[in-house]
Protein backbone atom coordinates (compact mmCIF):
# COMPACT_ATOMS: atom_id res chain seq x y z
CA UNK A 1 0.00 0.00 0.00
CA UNK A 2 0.93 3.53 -0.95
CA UNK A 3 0.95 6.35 1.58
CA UNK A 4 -2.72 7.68 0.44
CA UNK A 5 -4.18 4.22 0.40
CA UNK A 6 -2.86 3.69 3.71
CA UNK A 7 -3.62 6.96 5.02
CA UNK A 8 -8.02 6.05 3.27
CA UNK A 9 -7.76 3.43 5.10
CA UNK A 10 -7.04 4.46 8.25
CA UNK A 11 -9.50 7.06 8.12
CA UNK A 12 -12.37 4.59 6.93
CA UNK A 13 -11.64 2.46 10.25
CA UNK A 14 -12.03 5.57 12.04
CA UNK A 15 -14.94 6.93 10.46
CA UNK A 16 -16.59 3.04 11.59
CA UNK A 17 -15.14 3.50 15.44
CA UNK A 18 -18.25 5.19 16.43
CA UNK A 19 -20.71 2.55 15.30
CA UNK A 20 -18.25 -0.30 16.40
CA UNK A 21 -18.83 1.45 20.29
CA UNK A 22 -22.55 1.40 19.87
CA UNK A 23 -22.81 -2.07 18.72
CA UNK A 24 -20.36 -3.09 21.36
CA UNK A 25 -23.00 -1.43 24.00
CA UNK A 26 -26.00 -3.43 22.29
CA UNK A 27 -24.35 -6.35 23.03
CA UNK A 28 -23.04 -5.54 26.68
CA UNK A 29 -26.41 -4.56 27.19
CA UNK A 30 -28.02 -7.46 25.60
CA UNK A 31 -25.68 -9.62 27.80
CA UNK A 32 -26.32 -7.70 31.23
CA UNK A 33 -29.94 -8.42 30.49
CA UNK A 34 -29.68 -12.18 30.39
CA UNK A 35 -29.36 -13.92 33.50
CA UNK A 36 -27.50 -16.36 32.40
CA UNK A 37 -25.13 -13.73 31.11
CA UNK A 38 -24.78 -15.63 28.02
CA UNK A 39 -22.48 -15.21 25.02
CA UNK A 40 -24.71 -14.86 21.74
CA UNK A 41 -22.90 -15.97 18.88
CA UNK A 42 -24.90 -14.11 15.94
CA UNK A 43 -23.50 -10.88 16.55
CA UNK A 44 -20.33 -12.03 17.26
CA UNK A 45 -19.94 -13.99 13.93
CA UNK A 46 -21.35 -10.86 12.61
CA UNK A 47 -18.07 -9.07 14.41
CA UNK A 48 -15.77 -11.94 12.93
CA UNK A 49 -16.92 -10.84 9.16
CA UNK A 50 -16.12 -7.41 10.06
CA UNK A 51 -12.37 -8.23 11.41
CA UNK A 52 -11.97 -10.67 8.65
CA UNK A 53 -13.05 -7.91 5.98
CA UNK A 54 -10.58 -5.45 7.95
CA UNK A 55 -8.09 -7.51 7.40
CA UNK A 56 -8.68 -8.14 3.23
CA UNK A 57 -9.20 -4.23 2.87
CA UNK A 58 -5.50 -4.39 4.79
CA UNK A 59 -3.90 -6.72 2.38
CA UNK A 60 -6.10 -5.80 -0.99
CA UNK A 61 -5.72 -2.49 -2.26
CA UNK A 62 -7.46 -2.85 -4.88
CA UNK A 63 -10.33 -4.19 -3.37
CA UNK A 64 -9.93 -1.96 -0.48
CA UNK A 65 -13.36 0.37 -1.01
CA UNK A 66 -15.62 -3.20 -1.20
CA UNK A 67 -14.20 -5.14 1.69
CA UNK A 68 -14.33 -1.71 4.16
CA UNK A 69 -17.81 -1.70 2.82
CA UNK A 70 -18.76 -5.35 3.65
CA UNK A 71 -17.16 -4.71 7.03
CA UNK A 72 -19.52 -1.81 7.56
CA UNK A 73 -22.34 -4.17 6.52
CA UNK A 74 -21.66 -6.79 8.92
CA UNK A 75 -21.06 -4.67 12.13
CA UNK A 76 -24.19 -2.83 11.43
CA UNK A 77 -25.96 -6.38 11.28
CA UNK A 78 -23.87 -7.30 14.69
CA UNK A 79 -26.07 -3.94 16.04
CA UNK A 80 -29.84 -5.31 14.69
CA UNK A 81 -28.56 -8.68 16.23
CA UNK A 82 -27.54 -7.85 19.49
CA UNK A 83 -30.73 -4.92 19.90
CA UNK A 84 -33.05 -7.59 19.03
CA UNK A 85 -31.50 -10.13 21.53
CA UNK A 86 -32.04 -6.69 24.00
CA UNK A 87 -35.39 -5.93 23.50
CA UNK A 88 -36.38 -9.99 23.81
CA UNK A 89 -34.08 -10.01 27.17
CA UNK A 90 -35.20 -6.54 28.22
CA UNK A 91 -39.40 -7.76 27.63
CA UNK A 92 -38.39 -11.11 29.49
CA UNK A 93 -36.70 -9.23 32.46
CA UNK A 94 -39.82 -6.99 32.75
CA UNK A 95 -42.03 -9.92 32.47
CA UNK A 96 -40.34 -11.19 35.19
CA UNK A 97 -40.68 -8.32 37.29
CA UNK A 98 -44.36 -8.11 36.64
CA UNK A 99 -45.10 -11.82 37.31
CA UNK A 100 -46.44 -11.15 40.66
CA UNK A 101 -49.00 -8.70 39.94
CA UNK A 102 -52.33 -9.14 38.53
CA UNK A 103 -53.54 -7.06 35.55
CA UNK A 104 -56.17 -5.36 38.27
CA UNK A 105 -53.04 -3.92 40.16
CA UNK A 106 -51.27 -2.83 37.47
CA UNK A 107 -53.32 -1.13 35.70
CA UNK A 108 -54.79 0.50 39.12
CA UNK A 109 -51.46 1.47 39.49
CA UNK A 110 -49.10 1.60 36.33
CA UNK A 111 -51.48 1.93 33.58
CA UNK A 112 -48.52 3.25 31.06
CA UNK A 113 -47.74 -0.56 31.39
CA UNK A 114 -50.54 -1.80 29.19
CA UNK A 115 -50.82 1.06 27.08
CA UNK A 116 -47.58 2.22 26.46
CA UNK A 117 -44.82 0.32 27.20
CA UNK A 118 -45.92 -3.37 26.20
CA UNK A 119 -46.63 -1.58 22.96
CA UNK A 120 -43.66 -0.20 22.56
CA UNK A 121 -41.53 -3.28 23.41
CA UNK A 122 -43.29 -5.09 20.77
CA UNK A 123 -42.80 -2.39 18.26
CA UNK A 124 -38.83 -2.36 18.44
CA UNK A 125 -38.81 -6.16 18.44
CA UNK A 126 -40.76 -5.87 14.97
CA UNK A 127 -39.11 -3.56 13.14
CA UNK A 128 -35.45 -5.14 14.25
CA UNK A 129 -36.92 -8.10 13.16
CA UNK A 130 -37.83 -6.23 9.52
CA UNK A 131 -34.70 -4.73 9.44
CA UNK A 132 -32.93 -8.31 9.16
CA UNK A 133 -35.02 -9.59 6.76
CA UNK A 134 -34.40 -7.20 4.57
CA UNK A 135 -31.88 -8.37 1.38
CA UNK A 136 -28.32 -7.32 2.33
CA UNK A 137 -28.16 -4.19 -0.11
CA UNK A 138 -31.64 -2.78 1.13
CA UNK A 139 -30.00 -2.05 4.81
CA UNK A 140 -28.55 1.19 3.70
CA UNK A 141 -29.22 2.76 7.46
CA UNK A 142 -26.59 2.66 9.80
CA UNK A 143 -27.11 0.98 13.12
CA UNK A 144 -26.33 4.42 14.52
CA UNK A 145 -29.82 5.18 13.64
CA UNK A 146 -31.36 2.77 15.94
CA UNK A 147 -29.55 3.96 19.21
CA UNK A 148 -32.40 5.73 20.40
CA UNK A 149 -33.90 2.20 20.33
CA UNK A 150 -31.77 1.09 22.91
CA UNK A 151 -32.11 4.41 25.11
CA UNK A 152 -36.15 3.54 25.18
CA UNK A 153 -35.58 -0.38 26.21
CA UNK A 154 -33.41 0.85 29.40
CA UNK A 155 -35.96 3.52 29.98
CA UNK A 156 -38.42 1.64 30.02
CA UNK A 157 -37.07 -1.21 32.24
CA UNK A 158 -35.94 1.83 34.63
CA UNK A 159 -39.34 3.04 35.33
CA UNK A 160 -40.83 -0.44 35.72
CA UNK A 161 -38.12 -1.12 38.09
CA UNK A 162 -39.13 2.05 40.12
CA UNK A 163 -42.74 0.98 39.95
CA UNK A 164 -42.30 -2.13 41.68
CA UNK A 165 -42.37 -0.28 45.28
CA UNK A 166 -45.46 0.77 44.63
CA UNK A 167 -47.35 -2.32 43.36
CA UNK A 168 -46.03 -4.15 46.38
CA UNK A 169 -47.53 -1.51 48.75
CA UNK A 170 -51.09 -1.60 46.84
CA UNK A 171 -50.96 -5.40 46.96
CA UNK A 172 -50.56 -5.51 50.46
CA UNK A 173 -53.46 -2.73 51.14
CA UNK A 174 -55.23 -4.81 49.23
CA UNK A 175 -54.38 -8.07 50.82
CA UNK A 176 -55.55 -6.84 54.06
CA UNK A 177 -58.62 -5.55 52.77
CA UNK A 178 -59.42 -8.57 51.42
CA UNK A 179 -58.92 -10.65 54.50
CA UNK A 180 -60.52 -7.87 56.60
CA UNK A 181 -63.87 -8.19 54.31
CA UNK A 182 -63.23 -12.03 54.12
CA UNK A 183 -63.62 -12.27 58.32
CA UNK A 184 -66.77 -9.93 58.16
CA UNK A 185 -68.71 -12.04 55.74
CA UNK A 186 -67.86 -14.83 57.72
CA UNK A 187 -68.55 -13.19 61.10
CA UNK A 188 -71.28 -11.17 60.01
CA UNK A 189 -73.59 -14.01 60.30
CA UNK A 190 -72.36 -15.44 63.42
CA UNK A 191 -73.02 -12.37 65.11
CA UNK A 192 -76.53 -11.77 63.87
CA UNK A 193 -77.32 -14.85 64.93
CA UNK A 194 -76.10 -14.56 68.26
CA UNK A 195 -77.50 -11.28 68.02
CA UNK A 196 -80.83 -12.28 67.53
CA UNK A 197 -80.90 -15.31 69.83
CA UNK A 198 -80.09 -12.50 72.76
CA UNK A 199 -82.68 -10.47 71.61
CA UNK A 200 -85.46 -13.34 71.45
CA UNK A 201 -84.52 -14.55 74.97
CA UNK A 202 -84.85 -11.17 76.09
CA UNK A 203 -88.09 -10.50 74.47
CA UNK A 204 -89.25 -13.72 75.79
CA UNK A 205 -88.99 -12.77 79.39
């Protein structure tokens, strides 16, 4: 390689740093979500094309421009990968954390649940789920465009997380409520039978 071809591409590595650091974080993420903190191995053969394309733009000037390309191609893929392996962990972890409650509770007391958030889990796992389906030279948007993506998943696993106090209060207020109107139906009629015994034998005197 010549001192300009060296020189494009060092510059085209650098111009890919910034979406190599976001799809790093999709995967961290997607890992951190798992509780089996499990390795996922499709957007890490994704990474593997990438190096592997690195390396042929290193050695193959003249097909320098297509292999950088095809490295760009398979790290954004790495990205849809490991944020649709997030939003799957992310909707099982909240699942989890919702497993308790019944619908009544949550939607006395986190309606957003049900209407917004459930939604919008199921939204990001669809169009992820377009985006890879699409034929390789139809995926023209960078992976950088889906960050907000990720943003909303941790959001919204945040506020269900501070929810949580909450539900376990109302649950309880309504646990005792329930036993509290449980022992009056059952000594409701006790007494008024008691009640009116007394009041018979005292009448009868």
């Amino acid at each position: 390689m010549n001192k300009s071809t060296v020189t494009t591409f060092h510059n085209s590595i650098m111009q890919l740093y910034e979406l190599y650091i976001a799809v790093k974080s999709a995967i961290i993420c997607a890992e951190n979500f798992d509780p089996q903190r499990e390795f996922y191995l499709a957007p890490l053969n994704q990474l593997r094309s990438t190096l592997d394309h690195f390396f042929k733009a290193a050695v193959s000037e003249n097909n320098m421009e297509y292999e950088l390309k095809e490295a760009k191609e398979h790290m954004n893929r790495a990205g849809y990968d490991a944020l649709e392996i997030l939003a799957g962990n992310v909707g099982n972890s909240i699942q989890e954390k919702m497993r308790p409650y019944n619908a009544n509770a949550i939607a006395k007391i986190f309606p957003d649940y049900y209407k917004s958030f459930v939604p919008k889990i199921m939204e990001i796992k669809i169009n992820i789920a377009e985006i890879r389906m699409r034929p390789k030279d139809d995926s023209e948007k960078s992976f950088l465009n889906y960050l907000g993506d990720i943003k909303v998943l941790l959001d919204i696993d945040k506020q269900v997380t501070s929810m949580i106090p909450s539900l376990v209060s109302y649950c309880k207020k309504r646990g005792r409520k329930e036993r509290v109107d449980m022992l009056l139906r059952i000594v409701s009629p006790i007494l008024g039978v008691i009640i009116g015994a007394i009041l018979t034998w005292l009448l009868s005197k």
